[in-house]
C-alpha atoms as a PDB file:
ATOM      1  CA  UNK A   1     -14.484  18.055   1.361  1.00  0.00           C
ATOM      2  CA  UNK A   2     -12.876  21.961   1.731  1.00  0.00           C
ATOM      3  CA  UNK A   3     -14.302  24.468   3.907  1.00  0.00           C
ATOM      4  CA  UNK A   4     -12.757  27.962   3.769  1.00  0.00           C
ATOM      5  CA  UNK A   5     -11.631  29.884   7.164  1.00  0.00           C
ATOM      6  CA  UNK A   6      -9.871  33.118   6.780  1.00  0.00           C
ATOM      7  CA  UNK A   7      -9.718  32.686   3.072  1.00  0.00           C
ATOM      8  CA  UNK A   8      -7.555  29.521   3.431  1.00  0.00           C
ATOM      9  CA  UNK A   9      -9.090  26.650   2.322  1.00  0.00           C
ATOM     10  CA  UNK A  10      -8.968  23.786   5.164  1.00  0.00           C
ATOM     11  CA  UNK A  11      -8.930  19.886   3.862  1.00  0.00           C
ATOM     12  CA  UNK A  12     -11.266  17.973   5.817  1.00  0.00           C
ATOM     13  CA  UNK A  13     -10.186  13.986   5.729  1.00  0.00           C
ATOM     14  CA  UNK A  14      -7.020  12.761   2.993  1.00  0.00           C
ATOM     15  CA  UNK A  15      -4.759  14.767   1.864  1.00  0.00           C
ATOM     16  CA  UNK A  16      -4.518  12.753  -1.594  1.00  0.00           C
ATOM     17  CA  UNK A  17      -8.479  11.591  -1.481  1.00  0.00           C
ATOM     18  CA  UNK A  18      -9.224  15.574  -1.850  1.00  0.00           C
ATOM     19  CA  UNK A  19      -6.703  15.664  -4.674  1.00  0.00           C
ATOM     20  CA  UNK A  20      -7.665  13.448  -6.507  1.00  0.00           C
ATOM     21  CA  UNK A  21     -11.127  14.576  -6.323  1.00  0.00           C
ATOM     22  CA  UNK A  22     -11.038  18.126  -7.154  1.00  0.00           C
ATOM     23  CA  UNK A  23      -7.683  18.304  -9.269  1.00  0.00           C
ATOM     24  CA  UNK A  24      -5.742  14.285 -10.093  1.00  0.00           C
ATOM     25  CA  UNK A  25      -9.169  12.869 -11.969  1.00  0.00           C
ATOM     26  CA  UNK A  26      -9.767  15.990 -14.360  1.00  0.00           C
ATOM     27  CA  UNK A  27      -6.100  16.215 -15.099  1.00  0.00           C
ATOM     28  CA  UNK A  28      -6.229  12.384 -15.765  1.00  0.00           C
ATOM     29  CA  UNK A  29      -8.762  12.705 -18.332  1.00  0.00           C
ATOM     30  CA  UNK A  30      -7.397  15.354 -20.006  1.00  0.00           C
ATOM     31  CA  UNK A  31      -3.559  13.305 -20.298  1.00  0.00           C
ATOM     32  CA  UNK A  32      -4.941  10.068 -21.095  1.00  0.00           C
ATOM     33  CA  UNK A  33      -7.608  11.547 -23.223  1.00  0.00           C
ATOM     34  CA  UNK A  34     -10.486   9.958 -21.569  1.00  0.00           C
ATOM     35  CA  UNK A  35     -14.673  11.060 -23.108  1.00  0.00           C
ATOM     36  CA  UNK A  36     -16.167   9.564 -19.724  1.00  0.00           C
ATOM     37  CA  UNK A  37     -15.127  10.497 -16.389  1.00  0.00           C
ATOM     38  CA  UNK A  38     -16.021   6.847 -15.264  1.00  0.00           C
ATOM     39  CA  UNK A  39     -12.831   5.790 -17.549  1.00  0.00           C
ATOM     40  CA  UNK A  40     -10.289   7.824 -15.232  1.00  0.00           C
ATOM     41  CA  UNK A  41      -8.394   5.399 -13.052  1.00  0.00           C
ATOM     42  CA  UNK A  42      -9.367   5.302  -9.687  1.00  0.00           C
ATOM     43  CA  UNK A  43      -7.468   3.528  -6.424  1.00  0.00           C
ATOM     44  CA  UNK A  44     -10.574   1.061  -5.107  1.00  0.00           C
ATOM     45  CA  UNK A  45      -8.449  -0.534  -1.890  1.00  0.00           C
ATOM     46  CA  UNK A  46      -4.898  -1.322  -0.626  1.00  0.00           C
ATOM     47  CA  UNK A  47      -3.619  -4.426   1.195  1.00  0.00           C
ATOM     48  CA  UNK A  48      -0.847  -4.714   3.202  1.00  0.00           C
ATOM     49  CA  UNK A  49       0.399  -8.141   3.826  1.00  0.00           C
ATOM     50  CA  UNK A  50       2.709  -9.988   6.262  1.00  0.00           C
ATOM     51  CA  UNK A  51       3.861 -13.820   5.225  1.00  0.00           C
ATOM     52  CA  UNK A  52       4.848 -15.866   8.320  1.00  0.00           C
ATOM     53  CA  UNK A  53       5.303 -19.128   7.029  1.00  0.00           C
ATOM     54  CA  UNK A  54       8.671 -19.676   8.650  1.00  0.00           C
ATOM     55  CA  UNK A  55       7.271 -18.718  12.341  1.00  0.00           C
ATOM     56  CA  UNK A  56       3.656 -21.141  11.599  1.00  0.00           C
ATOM     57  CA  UNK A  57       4.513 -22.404  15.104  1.00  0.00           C
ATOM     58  CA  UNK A  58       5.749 -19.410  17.059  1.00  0.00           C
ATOM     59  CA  UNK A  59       3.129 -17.106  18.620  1.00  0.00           C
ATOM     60  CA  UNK A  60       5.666 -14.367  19.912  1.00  0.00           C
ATOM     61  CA  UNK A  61       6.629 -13.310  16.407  1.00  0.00           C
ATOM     62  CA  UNK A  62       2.656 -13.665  14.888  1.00  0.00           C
ATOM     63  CA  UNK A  63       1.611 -11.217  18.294  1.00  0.00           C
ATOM     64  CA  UNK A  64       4.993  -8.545  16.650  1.00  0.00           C
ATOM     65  CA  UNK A  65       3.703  -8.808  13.432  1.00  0.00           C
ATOM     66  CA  UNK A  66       0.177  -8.537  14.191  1.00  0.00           C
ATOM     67  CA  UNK A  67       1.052  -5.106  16.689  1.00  0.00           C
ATOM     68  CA  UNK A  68       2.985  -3.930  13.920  1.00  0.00           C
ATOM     69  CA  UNK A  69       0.518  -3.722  10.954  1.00  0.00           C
ATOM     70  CA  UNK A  70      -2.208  -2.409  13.422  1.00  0.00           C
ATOM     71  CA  UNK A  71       0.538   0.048  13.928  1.00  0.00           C
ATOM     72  CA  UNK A  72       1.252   0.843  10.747  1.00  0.00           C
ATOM     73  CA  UNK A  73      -2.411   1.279   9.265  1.00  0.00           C
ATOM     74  CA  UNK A  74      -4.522   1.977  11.998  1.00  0.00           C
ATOM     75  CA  UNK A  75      -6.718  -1.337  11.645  1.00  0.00           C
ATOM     76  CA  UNK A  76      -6.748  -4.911  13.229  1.00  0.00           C
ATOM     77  CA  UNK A  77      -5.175  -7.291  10.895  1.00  0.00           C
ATOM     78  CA  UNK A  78      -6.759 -10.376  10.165  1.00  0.00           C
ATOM     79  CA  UNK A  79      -4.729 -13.670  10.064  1.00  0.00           C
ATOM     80  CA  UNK A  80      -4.760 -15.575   6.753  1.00  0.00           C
ATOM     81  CA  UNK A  81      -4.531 -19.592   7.204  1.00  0.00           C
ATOM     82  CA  UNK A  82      -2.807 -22.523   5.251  1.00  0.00           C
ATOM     83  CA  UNK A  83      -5.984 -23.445   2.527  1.00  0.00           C
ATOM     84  CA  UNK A  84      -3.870 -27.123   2.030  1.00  0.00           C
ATOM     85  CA  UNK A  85      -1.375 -29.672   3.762  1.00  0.00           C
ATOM     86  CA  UNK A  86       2.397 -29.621   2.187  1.00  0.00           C
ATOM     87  CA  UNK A  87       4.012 -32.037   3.827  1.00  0.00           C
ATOM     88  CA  UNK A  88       7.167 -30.674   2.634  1.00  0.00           C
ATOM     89  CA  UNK A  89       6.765 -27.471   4.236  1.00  0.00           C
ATOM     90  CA  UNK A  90       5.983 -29.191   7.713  1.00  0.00           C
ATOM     91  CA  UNK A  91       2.275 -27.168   7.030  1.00  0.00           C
ATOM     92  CA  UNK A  92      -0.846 -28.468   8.213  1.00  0.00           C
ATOM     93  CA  UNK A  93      -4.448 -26.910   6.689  1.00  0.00           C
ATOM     94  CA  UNK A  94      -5.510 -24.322   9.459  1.00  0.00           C
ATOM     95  CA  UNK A  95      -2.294 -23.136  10.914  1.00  0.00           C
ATOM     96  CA  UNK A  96      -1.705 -19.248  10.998  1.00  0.00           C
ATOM     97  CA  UNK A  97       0.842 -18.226   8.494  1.00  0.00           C
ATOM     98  CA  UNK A  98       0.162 -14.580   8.052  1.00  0.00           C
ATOM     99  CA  UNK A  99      -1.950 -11.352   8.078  1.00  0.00           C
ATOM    100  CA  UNK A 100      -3.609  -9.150   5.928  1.00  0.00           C
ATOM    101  CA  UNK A 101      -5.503  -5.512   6.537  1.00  0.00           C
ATOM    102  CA  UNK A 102      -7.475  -3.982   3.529  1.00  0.00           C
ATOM    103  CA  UNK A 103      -7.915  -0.621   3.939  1.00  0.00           C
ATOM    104  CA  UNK A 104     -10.051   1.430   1.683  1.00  0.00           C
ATOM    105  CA  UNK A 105     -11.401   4.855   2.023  1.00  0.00           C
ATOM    106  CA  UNK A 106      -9.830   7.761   3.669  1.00  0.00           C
ATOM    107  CA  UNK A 107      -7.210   5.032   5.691  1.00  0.00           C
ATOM    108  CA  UNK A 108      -6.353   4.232   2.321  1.00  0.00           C
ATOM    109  CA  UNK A 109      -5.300   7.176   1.238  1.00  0.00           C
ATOM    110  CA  UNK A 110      -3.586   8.652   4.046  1.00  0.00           C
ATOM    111  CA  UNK A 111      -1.541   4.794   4.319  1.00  0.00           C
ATOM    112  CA  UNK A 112      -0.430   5.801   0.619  1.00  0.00           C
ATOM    113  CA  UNK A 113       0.330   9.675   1.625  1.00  0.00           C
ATOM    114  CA  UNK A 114       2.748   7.734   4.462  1.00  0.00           C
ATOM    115  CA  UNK A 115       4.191   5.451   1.927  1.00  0.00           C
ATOM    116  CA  UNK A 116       4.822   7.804  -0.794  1.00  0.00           C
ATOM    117  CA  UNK A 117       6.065  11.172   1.430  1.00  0.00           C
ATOM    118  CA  UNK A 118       7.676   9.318   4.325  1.00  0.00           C
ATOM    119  CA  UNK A 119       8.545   5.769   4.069  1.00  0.00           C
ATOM    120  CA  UNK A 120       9.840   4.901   0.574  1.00  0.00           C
ATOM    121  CA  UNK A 121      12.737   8.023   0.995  1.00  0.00           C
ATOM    122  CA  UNK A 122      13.839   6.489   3.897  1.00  0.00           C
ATOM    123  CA  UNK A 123      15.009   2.786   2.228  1.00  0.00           C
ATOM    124  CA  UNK A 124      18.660   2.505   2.798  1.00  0.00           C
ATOM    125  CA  UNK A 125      19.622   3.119  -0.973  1.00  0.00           C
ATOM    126  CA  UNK A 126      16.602   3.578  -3.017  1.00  0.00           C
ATOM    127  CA  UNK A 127      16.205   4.386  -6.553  1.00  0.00           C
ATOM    128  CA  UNK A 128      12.297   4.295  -6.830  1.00  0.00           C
ATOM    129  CA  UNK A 129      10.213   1.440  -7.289  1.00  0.00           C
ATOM    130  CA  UNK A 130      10.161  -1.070 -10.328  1.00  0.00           C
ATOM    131  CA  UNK A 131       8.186  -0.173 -13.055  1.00  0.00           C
ATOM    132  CA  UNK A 132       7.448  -3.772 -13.810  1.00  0.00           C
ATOM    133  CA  UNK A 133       5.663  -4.735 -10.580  1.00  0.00           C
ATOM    134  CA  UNK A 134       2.048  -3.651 -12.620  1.00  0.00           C
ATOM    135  CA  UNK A 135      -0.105  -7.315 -12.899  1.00  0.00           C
ATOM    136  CA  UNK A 136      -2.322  -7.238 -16.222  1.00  0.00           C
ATOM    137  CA  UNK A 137      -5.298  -5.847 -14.405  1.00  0.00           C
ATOM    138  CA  UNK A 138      -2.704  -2.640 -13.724  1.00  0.00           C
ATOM    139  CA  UNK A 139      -3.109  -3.403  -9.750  1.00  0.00           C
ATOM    140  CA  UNK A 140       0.473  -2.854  -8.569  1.00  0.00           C
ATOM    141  CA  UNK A 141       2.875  -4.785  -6.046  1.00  0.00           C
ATOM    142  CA  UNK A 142       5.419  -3.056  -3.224  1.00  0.00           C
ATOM    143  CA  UNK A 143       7.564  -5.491  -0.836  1.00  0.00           C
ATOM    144  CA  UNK A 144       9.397  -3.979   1.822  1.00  0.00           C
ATOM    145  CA  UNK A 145      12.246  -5.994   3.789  1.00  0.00           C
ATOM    146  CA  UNK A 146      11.946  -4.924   7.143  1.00  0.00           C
ATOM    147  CA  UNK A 147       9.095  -2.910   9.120  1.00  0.00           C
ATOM    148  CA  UNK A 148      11.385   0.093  10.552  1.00  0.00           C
ATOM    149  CA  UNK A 149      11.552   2.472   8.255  1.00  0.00           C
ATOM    150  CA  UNK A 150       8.193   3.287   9.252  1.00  0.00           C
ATOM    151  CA  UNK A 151       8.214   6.086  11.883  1.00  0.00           C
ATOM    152  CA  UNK A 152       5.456   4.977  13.895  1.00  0.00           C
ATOM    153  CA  UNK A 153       7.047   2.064  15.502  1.00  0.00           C
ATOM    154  CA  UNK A 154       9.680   2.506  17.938  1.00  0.00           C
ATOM    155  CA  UNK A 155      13.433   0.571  18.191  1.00  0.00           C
ATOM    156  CA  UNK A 156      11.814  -2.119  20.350  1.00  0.00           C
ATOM    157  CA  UNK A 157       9.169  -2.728  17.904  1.00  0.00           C
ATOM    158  CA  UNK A 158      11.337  -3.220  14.851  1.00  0.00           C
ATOM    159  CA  UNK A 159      13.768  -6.099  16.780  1.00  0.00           C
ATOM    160  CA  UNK A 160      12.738  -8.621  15.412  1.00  0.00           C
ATOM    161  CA  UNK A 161      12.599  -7.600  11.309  1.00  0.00           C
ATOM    162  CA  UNK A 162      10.237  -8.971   8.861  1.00  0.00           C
ATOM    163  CA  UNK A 163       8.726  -8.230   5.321  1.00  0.00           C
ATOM    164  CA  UNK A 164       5.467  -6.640   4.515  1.00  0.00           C
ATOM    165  CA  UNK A 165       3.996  -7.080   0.425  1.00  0.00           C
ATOM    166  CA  UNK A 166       1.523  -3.793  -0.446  1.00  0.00           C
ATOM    167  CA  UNK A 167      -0.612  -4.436  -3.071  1.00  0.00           C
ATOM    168  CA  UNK A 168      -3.038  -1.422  -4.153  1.00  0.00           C
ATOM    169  CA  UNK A 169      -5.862  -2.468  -6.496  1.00  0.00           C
ATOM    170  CA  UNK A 170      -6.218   0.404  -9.183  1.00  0.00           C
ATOM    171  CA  UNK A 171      -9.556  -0.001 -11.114  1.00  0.00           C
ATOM    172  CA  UNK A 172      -8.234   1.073 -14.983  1.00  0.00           C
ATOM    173  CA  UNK A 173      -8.410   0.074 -18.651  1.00  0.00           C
ATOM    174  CA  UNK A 174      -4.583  -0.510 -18.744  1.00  0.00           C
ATOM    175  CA  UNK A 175      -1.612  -0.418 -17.418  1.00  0.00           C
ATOM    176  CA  UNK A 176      -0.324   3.044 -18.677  1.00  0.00           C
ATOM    177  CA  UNK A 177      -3.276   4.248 -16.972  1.00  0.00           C
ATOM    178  CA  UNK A 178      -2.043   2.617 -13.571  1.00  0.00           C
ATOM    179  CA  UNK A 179       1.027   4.137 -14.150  1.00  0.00           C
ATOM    180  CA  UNK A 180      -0.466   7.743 -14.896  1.00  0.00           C
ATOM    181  CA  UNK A 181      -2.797   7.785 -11.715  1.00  0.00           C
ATOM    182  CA  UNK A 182       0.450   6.089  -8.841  1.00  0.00           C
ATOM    183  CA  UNK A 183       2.522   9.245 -10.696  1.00  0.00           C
ATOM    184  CA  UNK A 184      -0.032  11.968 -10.193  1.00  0.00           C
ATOM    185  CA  UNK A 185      -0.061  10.064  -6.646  1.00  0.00           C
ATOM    186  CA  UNK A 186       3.744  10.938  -5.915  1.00  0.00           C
ATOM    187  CA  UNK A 187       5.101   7.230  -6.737  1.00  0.00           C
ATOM    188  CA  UNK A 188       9.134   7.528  -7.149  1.00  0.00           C
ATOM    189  CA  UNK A 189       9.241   5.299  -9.994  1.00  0.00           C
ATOM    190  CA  UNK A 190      12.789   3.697 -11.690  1.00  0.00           C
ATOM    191  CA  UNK A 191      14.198   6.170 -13.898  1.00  0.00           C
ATOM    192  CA  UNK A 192      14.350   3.900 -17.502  1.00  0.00           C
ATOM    193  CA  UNK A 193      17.906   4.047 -18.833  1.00  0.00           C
ATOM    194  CA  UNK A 194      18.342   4.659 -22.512  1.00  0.00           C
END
């Protein structure tokens, strides 16, 4: 939603959300040659994960983690339990071994404005993200190492490092539509060498 003041059009809510509204989804159909607007791809929700298998028994780091993703996206994560006993893992069914947030709507977007504009040109020697990371739904799949290239957390915050997997659910007829719509979305893909 836009309202004008002074003849200078003021974006009320996401950045991205109000592109893709008024100018990503028309362009979209136009590239990918689409007859219904209901074919253009569309971003439905995005999760952001933290696996904490290795620290099932230690409360201290799950408390980090958990401060850190509520951090990060501005919601309270929910912790994700063992489903089965692996005895070789030392697991038990019901212990705590990670957390999850799934953040749709205008969060969503402005998370994904963060990652895009901020975060990713900030990894210590990055060439853009794999190309082959797409499932064969055309969701896609971003792990990060460590939690402090994100600027909202401070030094103190980002002692004690660990890895966070984003996974953005893209609702599209294939995967070169996926592709189309994280491009249009700012996504520093892997130049292909030929």
């Amino acid at each position: 939603m836009a309202t004008k003041t002074a003849n200078k059009p003021v974006i009320i809510g996401a950045r991205l959300k109000h592109l893709y509204n008024y100018e990503y989804a028309v362009d979209l159909m136009k590239e990918l040659k689409l007859r219904n607007k209901h074919e253009v791809p569309r971003l439905q929700k995005i999760t952001v994960n933290i696996g904490l298998g290795r620290a099932k028994d230690d409360k201290k780091l799950i408390e980090i983690a958990s401060n850190t993703l509520k951090k990060i996206t501005g919601q309270q994560p929910v912790e994700t339990l063992a489903k089965q006993s692996i005895a070789s893992f030392k697991l038990r069914e019901g212990n705590k071994i990670g957390l999850k947030v799934t953040l749709r709507g205008d969060r969503m977007y402005e998370f994904l404005d963060r990652l895009v504009n901020i975060v990713l040109p900030r990894l210590r020697d990055f060439h853009g993200v794999k190309v082959s990371a797409f499932d064969r739904q055309g969701n896609y799949s971003l792990g990060l190492t460590e939690q402090s290239v994100f600027p909202e957390l401070t030094f103190e915050e980002t002692t004690t490092p660990h890895g966070l997997q984003v996974v953005m659910t893209i609702r599209a007829n294939e995967q070169a539509h996926s592709r189309a719509l994280l491009t249009k979305f700012g996504m520093p893909f892997e130049k292909e060498i030929k």
